[in-house]
PDB file of N, CA and C in Angstrom:
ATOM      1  N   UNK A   1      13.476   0.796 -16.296  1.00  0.00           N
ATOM      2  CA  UNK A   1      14.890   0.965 -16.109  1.00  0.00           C
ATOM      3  C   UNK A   1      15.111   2.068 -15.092  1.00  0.00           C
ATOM      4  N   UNK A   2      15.987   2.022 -14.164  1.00  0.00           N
ATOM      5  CA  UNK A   2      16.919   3.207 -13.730  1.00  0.00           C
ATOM      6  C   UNK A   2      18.090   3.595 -14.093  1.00  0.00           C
ATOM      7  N   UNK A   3      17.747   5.094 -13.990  1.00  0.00           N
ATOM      8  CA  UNK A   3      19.162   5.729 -14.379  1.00  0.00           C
ATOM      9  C   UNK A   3      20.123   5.969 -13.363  1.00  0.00           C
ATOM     10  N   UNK A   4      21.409   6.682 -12.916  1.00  0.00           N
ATOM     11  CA  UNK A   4      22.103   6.765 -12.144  1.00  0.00           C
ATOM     12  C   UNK A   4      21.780   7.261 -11.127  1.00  0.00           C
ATOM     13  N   UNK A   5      20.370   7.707 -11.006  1.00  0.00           N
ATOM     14  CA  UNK A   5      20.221   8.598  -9.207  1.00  0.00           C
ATOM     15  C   UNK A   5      18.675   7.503  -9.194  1.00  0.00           C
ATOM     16  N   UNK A   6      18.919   6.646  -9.699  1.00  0.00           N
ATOM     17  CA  UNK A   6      17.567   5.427  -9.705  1.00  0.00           C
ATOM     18  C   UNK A   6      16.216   5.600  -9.923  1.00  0.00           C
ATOM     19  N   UNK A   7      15.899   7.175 -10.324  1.00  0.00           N
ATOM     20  CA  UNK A   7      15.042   7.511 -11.108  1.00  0.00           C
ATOM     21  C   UNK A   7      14.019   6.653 -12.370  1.00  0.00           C
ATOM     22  N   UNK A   8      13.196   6.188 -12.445  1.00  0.00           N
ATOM     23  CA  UNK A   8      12.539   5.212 -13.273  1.00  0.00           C
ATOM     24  C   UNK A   8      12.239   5.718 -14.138  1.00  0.00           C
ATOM     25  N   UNK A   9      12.423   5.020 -15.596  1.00  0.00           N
ATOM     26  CA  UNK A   9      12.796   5.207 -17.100  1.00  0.00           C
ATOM     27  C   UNK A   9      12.152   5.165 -17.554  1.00  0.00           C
ATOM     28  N   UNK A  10      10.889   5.399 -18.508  1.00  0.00           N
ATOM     29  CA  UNK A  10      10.199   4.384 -19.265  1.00  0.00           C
ATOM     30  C   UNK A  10      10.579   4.003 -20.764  1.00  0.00           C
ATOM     31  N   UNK A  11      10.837   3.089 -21.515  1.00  0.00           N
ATOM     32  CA  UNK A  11      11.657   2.943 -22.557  1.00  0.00           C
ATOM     33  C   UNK A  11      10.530   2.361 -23.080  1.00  0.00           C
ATOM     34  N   UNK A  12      11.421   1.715 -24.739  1.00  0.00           N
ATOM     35  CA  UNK A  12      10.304   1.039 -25.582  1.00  0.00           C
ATOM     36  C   UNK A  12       9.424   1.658 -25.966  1.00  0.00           C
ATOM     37  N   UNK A  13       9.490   2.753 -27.099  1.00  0.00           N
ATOM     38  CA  UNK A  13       8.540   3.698 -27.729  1.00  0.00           C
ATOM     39  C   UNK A  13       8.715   3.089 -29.108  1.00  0.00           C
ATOM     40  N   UNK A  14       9.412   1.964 -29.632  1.00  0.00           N
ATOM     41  CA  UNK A  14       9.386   2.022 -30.933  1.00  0.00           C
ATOM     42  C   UNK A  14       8.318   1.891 -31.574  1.00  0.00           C
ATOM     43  N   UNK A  15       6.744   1.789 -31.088  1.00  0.00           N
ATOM     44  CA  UNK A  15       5.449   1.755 -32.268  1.00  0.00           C
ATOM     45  C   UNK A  15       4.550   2.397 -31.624  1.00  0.00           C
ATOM     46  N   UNK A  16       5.154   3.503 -31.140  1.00  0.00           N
ATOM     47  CA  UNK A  16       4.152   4.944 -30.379  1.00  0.00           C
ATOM     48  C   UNK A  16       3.950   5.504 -31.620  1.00  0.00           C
ATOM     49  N   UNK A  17       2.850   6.367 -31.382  1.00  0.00           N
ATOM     50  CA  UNK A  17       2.171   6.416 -32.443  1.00  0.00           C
ATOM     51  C   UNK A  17       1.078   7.715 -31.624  1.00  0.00           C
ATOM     52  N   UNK A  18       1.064   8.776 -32.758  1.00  0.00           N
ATOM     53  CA  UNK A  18      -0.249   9.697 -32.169  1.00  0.00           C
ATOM     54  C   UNK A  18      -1.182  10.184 -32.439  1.00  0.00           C
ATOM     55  N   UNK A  19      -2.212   9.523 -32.568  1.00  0.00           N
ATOM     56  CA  UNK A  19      -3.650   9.411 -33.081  1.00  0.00           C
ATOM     57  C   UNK A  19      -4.594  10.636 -32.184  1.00  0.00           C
ATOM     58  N   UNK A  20      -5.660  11.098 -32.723  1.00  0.00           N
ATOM     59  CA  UNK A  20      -6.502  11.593 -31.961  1.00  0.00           C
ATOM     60  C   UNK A  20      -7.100  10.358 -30.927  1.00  0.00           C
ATOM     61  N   UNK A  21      -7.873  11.068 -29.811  1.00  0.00           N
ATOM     62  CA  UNK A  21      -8.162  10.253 -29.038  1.00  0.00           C
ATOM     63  C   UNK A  21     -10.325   9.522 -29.794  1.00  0.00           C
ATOM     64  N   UNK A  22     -10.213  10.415 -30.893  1.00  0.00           N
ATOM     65  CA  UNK A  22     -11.492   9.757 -31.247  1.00  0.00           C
ATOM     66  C   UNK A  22     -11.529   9.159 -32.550  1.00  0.00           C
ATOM     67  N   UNK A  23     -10.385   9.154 -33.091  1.00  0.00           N
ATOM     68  CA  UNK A  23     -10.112   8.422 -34.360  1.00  0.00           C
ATOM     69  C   UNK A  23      -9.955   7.253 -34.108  1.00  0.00           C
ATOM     70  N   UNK A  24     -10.212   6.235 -34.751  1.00  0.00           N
ATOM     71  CA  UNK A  24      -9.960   4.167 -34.948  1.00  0.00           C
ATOM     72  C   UNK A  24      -9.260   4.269 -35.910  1.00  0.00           C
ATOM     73  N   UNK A  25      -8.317   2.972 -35.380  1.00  0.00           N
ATOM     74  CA  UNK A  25      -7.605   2.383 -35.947  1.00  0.00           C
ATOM     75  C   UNK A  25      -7.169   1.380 -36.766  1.00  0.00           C
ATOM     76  N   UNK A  26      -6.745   0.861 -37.186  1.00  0.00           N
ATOM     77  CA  UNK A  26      -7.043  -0.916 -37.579  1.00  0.00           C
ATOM     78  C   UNK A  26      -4.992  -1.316 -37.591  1.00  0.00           C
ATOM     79  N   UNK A  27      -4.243  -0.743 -36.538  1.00  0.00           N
ATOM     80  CA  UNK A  27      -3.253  -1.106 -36.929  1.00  0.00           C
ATOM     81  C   UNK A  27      -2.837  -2.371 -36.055  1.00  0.00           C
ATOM     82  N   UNK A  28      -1.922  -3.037 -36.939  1.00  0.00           N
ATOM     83  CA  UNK A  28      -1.568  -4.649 -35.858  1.00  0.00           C
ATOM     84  C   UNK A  28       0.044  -4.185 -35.407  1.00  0.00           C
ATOM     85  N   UNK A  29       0.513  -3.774 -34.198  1.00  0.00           N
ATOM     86  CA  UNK A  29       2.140  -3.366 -34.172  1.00  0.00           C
ATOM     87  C   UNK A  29       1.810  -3.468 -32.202  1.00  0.00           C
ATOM     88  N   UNK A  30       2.791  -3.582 -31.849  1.00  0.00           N
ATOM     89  CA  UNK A  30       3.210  -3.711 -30.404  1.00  0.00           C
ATOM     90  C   UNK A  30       3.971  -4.818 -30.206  1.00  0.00           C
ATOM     91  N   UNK A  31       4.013  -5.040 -29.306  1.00  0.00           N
ATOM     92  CA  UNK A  31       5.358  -6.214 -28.153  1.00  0.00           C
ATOM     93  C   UNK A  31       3.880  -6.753 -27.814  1.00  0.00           C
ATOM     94  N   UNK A  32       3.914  -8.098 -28.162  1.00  0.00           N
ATOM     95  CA  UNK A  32       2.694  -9.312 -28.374  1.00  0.00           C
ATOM     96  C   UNK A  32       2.267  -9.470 -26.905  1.00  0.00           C
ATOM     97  N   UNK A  33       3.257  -9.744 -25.570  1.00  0.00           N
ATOM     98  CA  UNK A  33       2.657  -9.541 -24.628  1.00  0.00           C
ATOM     99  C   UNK A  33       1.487  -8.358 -24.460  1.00  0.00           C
ATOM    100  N   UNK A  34       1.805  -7.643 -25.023  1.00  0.00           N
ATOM    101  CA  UNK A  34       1.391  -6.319 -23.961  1.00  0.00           C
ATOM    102  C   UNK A  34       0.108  -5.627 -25.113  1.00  0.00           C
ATOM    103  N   UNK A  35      -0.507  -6.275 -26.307  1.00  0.00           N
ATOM    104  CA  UNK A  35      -1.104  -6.493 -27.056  1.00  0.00           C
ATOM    105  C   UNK A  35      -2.590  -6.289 -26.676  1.00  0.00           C
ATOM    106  N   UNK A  36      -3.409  -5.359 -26.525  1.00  0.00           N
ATOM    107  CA  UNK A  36      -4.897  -5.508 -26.519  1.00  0.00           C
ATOM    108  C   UNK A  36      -5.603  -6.534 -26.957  1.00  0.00           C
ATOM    109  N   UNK A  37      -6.934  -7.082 -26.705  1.00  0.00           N
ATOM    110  CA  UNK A  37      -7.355  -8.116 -27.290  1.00  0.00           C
ATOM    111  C   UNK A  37      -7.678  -7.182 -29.114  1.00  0.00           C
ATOM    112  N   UNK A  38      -8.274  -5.962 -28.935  1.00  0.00           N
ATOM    113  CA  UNK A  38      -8.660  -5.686 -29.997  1.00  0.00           C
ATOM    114  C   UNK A  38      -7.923  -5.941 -31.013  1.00  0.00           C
ATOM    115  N   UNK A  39      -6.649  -5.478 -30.488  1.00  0.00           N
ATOM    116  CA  UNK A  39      -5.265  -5.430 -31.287  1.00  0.00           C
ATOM    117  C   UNK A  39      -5.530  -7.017 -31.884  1.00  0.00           C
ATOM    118  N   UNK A  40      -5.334  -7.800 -31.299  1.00  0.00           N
ATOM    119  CA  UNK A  40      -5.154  -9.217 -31.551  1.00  0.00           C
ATOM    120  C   UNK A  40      -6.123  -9.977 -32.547  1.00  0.00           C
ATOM    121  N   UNK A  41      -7.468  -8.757 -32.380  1.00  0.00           N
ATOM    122  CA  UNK A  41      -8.406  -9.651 -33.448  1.00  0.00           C
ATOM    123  C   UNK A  41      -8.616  -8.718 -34.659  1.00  0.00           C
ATOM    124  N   UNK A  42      -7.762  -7.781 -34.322  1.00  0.00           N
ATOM    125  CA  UNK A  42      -7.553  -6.831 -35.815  1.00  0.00           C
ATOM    126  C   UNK A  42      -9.054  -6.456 -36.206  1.00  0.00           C
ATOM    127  N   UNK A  43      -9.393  -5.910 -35.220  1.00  0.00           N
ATOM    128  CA  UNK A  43     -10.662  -4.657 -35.254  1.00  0.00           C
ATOM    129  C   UNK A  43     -10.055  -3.619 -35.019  1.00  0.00           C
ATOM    130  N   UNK A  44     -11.141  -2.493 -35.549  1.00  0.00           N
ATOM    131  CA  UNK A  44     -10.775  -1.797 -35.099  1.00  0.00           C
ATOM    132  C   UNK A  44     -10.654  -0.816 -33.866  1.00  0.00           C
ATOM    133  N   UNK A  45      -9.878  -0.143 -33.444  1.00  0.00           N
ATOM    134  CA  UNK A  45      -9.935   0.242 -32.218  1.00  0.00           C
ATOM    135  C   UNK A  45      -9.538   1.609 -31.795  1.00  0.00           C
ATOM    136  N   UNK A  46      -9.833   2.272 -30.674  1.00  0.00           N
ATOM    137  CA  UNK A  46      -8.886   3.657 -30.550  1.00  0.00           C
ATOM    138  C   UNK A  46      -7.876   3.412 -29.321  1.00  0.00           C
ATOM    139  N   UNK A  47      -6.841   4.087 -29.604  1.00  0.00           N
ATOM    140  CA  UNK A  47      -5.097   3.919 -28.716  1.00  0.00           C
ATOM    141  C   UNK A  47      -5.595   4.485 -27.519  1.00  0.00           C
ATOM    142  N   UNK A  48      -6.138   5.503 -26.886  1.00  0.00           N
ATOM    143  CA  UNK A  48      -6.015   4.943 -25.305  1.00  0.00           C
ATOM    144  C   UNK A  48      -6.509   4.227 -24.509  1.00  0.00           C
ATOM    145  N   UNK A  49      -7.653   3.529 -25.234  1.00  0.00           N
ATOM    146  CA  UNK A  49      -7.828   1.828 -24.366  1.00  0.00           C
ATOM    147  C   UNK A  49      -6.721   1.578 -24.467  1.00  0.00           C
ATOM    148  N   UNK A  50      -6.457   0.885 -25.409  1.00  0.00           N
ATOM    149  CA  UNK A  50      -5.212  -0.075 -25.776  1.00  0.00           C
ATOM    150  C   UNK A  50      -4.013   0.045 -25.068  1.00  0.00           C
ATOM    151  N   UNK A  51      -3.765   1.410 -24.850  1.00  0.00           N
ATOM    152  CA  UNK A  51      -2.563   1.852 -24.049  1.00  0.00           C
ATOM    153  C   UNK A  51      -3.093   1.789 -22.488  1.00  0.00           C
ATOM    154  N   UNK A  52      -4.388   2.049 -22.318  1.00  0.00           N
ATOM    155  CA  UNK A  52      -4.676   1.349 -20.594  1.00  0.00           C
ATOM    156  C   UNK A  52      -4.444  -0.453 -20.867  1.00  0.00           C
ATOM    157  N   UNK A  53      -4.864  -1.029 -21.647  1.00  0.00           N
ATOM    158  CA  UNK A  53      -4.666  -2.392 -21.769  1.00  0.00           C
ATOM    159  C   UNK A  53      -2.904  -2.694 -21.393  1.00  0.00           C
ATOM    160  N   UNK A  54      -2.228  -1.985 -22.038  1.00  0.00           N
ATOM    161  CA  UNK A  54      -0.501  -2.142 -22.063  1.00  0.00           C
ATOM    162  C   UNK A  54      -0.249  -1.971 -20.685  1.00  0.00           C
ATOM    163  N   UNK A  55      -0.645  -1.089 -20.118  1.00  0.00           N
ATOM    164  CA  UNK A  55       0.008  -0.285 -18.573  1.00  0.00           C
ATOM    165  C   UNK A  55      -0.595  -1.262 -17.805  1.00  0.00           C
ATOM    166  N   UNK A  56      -1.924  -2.096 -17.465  1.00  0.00           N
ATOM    167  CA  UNK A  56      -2.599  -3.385 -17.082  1.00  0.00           C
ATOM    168  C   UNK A  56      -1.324  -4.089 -17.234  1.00  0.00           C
ATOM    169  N   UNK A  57      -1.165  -4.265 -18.059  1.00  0.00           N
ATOM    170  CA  UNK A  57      -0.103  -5.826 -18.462  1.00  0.00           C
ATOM    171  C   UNK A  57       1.017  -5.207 -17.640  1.00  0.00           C
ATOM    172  N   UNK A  58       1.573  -4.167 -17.681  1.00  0.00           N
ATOM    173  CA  UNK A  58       2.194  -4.182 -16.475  1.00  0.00           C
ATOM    174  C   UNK A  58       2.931  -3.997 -15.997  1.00  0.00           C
ATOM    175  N   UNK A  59       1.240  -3.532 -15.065  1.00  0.00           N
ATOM    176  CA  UNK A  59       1.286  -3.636 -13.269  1.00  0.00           C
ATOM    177  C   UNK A  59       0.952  -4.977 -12.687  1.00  0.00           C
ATOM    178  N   UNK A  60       0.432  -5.720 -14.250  1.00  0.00           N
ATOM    179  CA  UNK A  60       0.204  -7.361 -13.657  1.00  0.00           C
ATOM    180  C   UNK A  60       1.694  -7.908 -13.541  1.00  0.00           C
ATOM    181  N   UNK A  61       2.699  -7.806 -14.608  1.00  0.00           N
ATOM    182  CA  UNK A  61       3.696  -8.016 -14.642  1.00  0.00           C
ATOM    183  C   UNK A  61       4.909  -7.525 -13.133  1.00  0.00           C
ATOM    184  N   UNK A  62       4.438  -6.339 -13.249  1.00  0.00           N
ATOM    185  CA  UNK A  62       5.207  -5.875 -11.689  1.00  0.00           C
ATOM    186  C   UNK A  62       4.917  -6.611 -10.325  1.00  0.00           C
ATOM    187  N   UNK A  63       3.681  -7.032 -10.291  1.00  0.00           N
ATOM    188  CA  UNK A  63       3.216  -7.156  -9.028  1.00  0.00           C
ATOM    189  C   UNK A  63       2.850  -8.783  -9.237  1.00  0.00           C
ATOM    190  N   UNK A  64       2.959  -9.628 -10.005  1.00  0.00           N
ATOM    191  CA  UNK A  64       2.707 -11.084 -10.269  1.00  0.00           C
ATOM    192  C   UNK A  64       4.380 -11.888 -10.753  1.00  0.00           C
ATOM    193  N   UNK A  65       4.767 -10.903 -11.540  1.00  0.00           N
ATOM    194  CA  UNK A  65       6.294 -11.439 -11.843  1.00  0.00           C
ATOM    195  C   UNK A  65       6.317 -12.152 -13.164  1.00  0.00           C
ATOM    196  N   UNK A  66       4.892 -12.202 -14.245  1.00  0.00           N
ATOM    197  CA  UNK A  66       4.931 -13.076 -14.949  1.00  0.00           C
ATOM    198  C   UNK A  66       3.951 -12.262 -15.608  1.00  0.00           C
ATOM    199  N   UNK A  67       4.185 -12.112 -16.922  1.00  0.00           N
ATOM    200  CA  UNK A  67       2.553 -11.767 -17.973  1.00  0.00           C
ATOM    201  C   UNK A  67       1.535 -12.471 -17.911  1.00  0.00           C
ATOM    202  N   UNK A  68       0.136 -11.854 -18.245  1.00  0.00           N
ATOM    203  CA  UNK A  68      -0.894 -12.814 -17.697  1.00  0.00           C
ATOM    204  C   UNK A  68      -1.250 -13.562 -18.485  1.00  0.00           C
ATOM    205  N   UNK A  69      -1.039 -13.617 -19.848  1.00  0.00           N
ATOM    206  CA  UNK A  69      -1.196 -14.607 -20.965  1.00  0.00           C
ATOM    207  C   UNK A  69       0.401 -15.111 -21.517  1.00  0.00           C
ATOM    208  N   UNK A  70       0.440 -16.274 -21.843  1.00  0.00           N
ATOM    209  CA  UNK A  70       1.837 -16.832 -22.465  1.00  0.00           C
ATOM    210  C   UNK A  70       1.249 -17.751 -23.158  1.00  0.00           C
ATOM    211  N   UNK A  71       1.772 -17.880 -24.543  1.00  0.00           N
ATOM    212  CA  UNK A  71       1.668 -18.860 -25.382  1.00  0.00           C
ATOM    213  C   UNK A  71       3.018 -19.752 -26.006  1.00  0.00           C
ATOM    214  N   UNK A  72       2.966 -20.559 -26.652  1.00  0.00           N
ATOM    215  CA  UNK A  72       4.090 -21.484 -27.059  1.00  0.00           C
ATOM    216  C   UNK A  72       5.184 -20.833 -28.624  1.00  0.00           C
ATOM    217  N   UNK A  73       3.532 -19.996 -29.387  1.00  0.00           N
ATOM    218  CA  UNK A  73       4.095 -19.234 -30.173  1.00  0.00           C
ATOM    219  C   UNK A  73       3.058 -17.964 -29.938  1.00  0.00           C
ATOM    220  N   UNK A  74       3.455 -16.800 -31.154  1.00  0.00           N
ATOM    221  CA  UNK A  74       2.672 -15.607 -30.764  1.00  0.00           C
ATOM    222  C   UNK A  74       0.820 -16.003 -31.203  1.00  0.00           C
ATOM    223  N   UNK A  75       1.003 -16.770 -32.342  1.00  0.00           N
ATOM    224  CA  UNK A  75      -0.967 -17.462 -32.121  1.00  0.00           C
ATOM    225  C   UNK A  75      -1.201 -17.994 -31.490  1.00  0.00           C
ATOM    226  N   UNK A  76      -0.840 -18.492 -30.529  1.00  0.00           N
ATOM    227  CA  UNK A  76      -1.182 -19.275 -29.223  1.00  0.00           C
ATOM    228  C   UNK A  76      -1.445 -18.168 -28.362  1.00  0.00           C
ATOM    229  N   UNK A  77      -0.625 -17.504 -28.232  1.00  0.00           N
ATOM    230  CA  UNK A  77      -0.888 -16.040 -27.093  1.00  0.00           C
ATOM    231  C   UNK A  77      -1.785 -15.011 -27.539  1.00  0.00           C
ATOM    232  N   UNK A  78      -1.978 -14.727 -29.110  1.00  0.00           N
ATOM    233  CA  UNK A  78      -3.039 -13.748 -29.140  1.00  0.00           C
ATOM    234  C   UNK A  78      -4.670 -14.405 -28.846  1.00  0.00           C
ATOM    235  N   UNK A  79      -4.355 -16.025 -29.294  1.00  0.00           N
ATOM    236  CA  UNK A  79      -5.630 -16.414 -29.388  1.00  0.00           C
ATOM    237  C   UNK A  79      -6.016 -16.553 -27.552  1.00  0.00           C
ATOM    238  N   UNK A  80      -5.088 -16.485 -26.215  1.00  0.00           N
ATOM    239  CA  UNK A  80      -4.779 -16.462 -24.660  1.00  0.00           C
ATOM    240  C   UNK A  80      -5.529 -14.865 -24.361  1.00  0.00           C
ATOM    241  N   UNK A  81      -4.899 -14.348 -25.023  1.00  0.00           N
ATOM    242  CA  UNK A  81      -5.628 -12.670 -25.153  1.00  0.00           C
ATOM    243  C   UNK A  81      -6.938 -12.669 -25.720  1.00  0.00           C
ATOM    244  N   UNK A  82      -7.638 -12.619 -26.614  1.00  0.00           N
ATOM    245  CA  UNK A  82      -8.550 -12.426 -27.291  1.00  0.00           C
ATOM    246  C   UNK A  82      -9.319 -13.329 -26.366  1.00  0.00           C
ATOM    247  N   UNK A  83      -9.478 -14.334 -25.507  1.00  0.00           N
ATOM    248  CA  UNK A  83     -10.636 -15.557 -25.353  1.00  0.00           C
ATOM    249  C   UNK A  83     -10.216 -15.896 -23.603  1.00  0.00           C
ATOM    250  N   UNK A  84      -9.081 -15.602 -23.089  1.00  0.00           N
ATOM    251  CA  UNK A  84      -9.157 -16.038 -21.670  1.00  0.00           C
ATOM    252  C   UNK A  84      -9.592 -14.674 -20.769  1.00  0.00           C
ATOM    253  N   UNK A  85      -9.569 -15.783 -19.165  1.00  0.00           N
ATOM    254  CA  UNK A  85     -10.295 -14.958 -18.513  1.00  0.00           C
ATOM    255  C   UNK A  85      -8.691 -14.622 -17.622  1.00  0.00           C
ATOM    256  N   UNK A  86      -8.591 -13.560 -16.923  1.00  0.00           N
ATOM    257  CA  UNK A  86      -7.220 -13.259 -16.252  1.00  0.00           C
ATOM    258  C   UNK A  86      -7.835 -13.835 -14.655  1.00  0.00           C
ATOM    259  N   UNK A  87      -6.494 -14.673 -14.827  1.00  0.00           N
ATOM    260  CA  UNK A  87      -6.394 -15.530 -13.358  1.00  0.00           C
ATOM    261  C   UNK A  87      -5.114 -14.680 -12.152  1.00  0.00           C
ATOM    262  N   UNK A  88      -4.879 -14.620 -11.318  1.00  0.00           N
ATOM    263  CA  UNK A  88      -4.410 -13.696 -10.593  1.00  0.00           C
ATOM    264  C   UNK A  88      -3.438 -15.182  -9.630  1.00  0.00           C
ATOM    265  N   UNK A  89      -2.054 -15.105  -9.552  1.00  0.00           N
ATOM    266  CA  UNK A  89      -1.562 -16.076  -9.096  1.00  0.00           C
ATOM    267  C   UNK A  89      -1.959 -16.179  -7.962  1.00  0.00           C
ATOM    268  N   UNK A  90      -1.844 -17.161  -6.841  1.00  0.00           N
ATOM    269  CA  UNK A  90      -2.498 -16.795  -5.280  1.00  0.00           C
ATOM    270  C   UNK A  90      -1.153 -15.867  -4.798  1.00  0.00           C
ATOM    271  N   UNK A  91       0.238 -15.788  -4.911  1.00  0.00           N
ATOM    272  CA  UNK A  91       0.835 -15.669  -3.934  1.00  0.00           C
ATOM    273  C   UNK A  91       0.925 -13.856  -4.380  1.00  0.00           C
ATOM    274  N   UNK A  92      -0.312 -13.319  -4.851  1.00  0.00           N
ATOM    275  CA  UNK A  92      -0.104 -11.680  -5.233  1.00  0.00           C
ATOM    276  C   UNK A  92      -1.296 -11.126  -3.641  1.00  0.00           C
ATOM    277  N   UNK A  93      -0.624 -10.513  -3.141  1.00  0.00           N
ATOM    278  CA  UNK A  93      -1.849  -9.895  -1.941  1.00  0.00           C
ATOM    279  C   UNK A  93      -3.022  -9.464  -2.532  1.00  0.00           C
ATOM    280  N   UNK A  94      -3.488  -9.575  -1.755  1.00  0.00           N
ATOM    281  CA  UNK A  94      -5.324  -8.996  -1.786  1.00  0.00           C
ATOM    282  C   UNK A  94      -5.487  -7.833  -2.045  1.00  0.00           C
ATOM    283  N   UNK A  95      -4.392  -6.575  -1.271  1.00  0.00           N
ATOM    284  CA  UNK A  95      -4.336  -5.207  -1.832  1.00  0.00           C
ATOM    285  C   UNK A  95      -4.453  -5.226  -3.091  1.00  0.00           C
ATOM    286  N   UNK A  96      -3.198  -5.696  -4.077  1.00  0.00           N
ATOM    287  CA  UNK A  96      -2.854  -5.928  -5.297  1.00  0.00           C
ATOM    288  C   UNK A  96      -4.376  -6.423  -5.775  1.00  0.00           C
ATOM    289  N   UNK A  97      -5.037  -6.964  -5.556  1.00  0.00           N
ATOM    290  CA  UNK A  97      -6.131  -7.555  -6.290  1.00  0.00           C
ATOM    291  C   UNK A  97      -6.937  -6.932  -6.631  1.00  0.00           C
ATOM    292  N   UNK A  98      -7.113  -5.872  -6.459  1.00  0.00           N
ATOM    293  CA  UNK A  98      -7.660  -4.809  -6.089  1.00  0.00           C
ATOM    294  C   UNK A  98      -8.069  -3.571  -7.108  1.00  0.00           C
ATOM    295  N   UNK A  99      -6.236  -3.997  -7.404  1.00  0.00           N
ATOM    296  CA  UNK A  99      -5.675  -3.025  -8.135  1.00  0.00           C
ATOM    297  C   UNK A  99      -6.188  -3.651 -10.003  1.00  0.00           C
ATOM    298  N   UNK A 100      -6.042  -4.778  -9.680  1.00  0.00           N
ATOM    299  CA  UNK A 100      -5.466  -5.030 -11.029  1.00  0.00           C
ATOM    300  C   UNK A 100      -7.477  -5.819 -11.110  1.00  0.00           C
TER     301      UNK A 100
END
């Protein structure tokens, strides 16, 4: 989001959460897009992968225009997460490819 001098926002903290960085987890909570695979197969895991996994989703999202997994329902999409490989649309530049 921007605010009035177009400054960029970051919103959507409702299942932040603050763990040590060497403690595991086993919790299932986020916005299903943006979902780690770990998350998805309910292992356990520690939050700043997971949160590099989220910020991935996106800069794929920024720079592709579309999340990189979509399903029909949310088990269709975790099982897209947990088992696919990320395909990169053609019309994203080569810089971008790079990146992501």
């Amino acid at each position: 989001m921007l605010d009035d001098e177009r400054n960029v926002k970051l919103i959507d903290f409702g299942f932040s959460t603050q763990i040590p960085n060497t403690q595991k987890v086993k919790l299932f909570c986020g916005t299903p897009s943006y979902m780690a695979p770990e998350i998805v197969l309910k292992t356990e895991y520690c939050g700043p992968p997971a949160d590099v996994y989220a910020t991935g989703v996106l800069l794929f999202a920024f720079f592709c225009g579309c999340f990189p997994f979509k399903g029909e329902n949310d088990q269709e999409l975790y099982k897209k997460i947990a088992t696919s490989d990320l395909i990169l649309p053609d019309h994203v530049p080569a810089v971008v490819k790079t990146i992501l």
